[in-house]
Protein backbone atom coordinates (compact mmCIF):
# COMPACT_ATOMS: atom_id res chain seq x y z
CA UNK A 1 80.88 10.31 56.15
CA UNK A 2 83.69 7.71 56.07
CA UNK A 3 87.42 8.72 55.37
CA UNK A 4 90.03 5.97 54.34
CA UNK A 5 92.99 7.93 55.55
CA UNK A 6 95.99 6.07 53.28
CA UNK A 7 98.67 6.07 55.53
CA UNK A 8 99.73 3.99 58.46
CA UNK A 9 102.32 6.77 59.88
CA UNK A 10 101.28 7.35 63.17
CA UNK A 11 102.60 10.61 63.99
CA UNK A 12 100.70 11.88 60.32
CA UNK A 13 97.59 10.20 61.34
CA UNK A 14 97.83 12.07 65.26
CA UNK A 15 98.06 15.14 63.14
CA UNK A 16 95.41 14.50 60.58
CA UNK A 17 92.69 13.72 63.47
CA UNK A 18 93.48 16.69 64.99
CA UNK A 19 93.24 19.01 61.93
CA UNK A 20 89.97 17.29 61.10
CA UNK A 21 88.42 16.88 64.42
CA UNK A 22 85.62 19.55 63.75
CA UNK A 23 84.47 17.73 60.92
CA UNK A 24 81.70 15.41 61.49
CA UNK A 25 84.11 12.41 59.44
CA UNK A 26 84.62 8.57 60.28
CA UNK A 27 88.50 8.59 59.91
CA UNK A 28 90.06 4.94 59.24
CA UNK A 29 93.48 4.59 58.95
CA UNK A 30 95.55 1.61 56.97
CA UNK A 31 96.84 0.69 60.30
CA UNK A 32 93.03 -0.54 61.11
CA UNK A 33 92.81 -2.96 58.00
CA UNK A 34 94.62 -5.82 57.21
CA UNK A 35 97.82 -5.14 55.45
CA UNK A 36 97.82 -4.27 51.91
CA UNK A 37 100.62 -4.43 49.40
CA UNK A 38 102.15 -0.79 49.10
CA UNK A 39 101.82 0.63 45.82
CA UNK A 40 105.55 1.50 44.20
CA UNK A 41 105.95 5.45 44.17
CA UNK A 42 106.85 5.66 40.33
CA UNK A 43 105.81 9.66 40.23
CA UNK A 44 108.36 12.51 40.25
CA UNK A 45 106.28 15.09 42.28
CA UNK A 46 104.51 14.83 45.90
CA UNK A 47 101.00 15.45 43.61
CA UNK A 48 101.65 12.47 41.19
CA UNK A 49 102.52 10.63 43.85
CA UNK A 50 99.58 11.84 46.10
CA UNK A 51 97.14 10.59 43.17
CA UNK A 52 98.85 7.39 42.59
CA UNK A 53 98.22 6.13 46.27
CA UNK A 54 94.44 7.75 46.33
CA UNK A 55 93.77 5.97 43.47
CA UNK A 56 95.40 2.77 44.39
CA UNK A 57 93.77 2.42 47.81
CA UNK A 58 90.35 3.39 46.49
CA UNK A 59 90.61 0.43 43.97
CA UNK A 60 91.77 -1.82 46.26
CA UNK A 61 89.03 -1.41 48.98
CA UNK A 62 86.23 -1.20 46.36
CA UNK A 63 87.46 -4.24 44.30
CA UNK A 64 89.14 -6.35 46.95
CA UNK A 65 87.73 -5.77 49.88
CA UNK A 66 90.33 -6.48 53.24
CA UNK A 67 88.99 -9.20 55.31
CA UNK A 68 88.85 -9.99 58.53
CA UNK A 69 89.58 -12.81 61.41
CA UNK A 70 86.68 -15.01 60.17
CA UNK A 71 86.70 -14.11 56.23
CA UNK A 72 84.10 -11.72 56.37
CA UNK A 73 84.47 -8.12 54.26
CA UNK A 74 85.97 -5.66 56.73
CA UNK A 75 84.43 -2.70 54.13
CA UNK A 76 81.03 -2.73 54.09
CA UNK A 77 80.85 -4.36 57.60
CA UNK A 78 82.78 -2.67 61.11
CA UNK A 79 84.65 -0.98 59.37
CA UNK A 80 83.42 0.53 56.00
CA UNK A 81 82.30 1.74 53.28
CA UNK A 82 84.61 4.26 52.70
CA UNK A 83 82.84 7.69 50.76
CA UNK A 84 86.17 8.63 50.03
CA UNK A 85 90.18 7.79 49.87
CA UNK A 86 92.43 10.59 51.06
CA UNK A 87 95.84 10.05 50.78
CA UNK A 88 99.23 12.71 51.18
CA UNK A 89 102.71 12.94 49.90
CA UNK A 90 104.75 14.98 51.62
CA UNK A 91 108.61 16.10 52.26
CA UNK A 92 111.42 18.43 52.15
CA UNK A 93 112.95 19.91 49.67
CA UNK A 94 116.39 22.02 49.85
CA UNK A 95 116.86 24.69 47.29
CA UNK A 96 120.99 24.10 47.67
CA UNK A 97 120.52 20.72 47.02
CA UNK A 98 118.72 21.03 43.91
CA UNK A 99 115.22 19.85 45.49
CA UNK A 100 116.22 16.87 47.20
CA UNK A 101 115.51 14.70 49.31
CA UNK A 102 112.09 15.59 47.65
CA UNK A 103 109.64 13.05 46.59
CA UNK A 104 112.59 10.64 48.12
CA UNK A 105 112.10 12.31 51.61
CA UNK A 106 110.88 8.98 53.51
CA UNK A 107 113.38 7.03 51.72
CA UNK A 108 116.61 9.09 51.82
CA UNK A 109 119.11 7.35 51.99
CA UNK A 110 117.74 4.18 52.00
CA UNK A 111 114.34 2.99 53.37
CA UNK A 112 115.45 1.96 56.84
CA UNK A 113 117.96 5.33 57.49
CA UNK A 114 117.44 6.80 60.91
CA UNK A 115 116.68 10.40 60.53
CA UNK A 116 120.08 11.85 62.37
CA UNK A 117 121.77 9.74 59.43
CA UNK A 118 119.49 11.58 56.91
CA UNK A 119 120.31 15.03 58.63
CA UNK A 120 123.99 14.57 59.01
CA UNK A 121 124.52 13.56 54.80
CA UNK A 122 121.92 16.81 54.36
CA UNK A 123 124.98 18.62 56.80
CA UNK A 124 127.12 16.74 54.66
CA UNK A 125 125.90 17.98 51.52
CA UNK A 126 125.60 21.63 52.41
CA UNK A 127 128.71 21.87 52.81
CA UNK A 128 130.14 21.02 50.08
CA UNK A 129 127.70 24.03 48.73
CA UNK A 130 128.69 26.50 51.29
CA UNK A 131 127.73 29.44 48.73
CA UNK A 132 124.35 28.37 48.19
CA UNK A 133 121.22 29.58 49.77
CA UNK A 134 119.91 27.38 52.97
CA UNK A 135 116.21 28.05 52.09
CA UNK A 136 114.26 25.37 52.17
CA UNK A 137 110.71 24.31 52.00
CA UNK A 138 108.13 21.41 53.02
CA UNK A 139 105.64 20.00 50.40
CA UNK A 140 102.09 18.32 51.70
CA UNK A 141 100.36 17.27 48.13
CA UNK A 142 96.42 15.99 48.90
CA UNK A 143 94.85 13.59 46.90
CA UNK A 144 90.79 12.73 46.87
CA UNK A 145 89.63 9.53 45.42
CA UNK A 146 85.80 8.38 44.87
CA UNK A 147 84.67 5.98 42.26
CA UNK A 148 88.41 5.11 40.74
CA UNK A 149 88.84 9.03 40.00
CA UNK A 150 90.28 11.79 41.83
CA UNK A 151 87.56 13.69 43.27
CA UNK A 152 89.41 16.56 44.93
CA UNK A 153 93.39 17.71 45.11
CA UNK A 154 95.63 20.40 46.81
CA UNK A 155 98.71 21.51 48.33
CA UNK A 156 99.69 23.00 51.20
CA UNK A 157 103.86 24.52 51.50
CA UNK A 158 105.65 26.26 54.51
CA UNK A 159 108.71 28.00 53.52
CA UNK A 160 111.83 28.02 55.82
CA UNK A 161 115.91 27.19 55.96
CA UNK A 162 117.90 24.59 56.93
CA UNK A 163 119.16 25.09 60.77
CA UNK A 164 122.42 25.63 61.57
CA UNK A 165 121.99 22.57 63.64
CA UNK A 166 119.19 19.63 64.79
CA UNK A 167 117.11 21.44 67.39
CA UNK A 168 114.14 20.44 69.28
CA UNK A 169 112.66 17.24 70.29
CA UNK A 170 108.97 17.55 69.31
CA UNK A 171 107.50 16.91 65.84
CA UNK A 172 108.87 14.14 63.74
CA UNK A 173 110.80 13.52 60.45
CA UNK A 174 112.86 16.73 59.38
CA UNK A 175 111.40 19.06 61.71
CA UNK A 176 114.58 19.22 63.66
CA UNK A 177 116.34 20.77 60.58
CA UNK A 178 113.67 22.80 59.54
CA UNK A 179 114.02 26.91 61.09
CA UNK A 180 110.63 28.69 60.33
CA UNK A 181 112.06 32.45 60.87
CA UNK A 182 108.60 33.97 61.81
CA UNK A 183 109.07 31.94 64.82
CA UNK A 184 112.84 32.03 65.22
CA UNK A 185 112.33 28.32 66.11
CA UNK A 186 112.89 24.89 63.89
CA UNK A 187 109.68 23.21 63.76
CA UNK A 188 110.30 20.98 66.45
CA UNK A 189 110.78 23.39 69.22
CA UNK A 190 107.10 24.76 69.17
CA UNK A 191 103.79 22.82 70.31
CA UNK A 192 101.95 20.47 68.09
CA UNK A 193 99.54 23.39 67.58
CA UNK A 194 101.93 26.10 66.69
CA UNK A 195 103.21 23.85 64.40
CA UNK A 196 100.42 22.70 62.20
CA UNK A 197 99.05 26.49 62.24
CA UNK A 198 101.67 27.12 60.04
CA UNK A 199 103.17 23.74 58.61
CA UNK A 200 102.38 21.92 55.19
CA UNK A 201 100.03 19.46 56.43
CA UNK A 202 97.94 21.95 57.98
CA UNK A 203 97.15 23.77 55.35
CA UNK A 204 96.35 21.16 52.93
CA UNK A 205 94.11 19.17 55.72
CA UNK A 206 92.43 23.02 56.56
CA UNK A 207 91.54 22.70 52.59
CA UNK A 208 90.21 19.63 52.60
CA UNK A 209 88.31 20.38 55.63
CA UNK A 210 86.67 23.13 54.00
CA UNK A 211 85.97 21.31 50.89
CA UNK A 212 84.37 18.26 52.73
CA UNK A 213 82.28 20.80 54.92
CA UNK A 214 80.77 21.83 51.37
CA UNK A 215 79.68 18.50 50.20
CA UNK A 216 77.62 18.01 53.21
C-alpha cells in the first residue's frame, strides 16, 4: 500500500515514519515530488483544514500527475500510485488567548516568524491576561482521501499549560512552551518517544494505523 504523506515538514514526516513503521505502507512525502502549488488554508478548524489539503493533493496527483526530469509521470511510475492521500493540520491553541494561535499556528505572526518571536508575543500576550488560566492544548486533525472523497478522518489532542518559560531543546515548533504535567516536563525536554506516546500526532497516526491495518 502506497501513502502520499501531504506535507513536506521534515521534523512531521521523521515523526510520521516512526509512528507508522509497523505498518507494511509505502510512505511518500511532498518533499519527493516535484513542487506543487500549496492549496490556501481558507478553513477555520485543524479538521476543515485537514480535509481541504487531503482532498486537494489527491486531485492533484490523480488529475495532474507531477513529472519528472525527462517528462515522464512520476505517479504511476517510481514513485506511485498513491492508494491513499493522508494529510494533518495541527497546532496550539491557548485557552487565555481565546484559542489562538490555532488554525494560524504555522503562520503566527507572519509566515516567516522564528518561533522564539512567536513564543515571546504568546509571553507577551499572557500577560496582559495575567488572571486567566495557562491551560493549553495541541490539536493533530487527520484527513484520508481516495477517489476525490475523504475516506477516513480523526483527531488526536494532548492537554497541557503554557510554561513559565521556553525549556528544552528537543522537539520542534511550540514544544518548548508546551508543560505536559504528568511528566513535569515541556514537551521538548523528553525523548522523541516519550513524546509522541503522549502528544497529538501520536494519537491520531496510532488511529490511522489501526484503521489502515483493517483494510488489509
Amino acid at each position: 500500500m502506497r501513502l502520499l504523506i501531504a506535507t513536506t515538514n521534515p521534523d512531521k514526516l521523521r515523526e510520521i515514519r516512526h509512528l507508522l513503521a509497523h505498518v507494511p505502507v509505502d510512505l511518500v512525502s511532498l518533499r519527493d515530488l516535484p513542487p506543487f502549488p500549496e492549496p490556501e488554508e481558507t478553513g477555520t478548524t485543524f479538521q476543515e483544514n485537514a480535509r481541504l489539503k487531503a482532498l486537494y493533493y489527491n486531485a492533484r496527483t490523480r488529475a495532474d500527475p507531477p513529472r519528472g526530469p525527462r517528462g515522464s509521470s512520476a505517479v504511476g511510475c517510481e514513485i506511485g500510485p498513491f492508494d491513499y492521500t493522508v494529510a494533518e493540520d495541527s497546532g496550539l491553541v491557548v485557552d487565555a488567548l481565546d484559542g489562538e494561535p490555532g488554525v494560524h499556528s504555522a503562520r503566527f505572526l507572519r509566515a516567516d516568524a522564528s518561533y522564539p518571536e512567536r513564543f515571546a508575543e504568546i509571553y507577551r500576550r499572557l500577560a496582559e491576561r495575567p488572571g486567566r488560566p495557562r491551560t493549553a492544548r495541541f490539536v493533530c486533525a487527520l484527513a484520508v482521501a481516495r477517489d476525490g472523497r475523504v475516506a477516513y478522518e480523526t483527531t488526536g489532542v494532548i492537554e497541557g499549560e503554557i510554561a513559565a518559560a521556553p525549556r528544552g531543546t528537543a522537539g520542534f515548533g511550540y514544544d518548548p512552551i508546551f508543560f505536559y504535567p504528568p511528566y513535569g516536563s515541556t514537551l521538548a525536554e523528553v525523548t522523541e518517544d516519550a513524546k509522541l506516546r503522549v502528544a497529538h500526532r501520536g494519537e491520531a497516526f496510532r488511529k490511522l494505523a489501526s484503521w489502515l491495518k483493517e483494510g488489509m
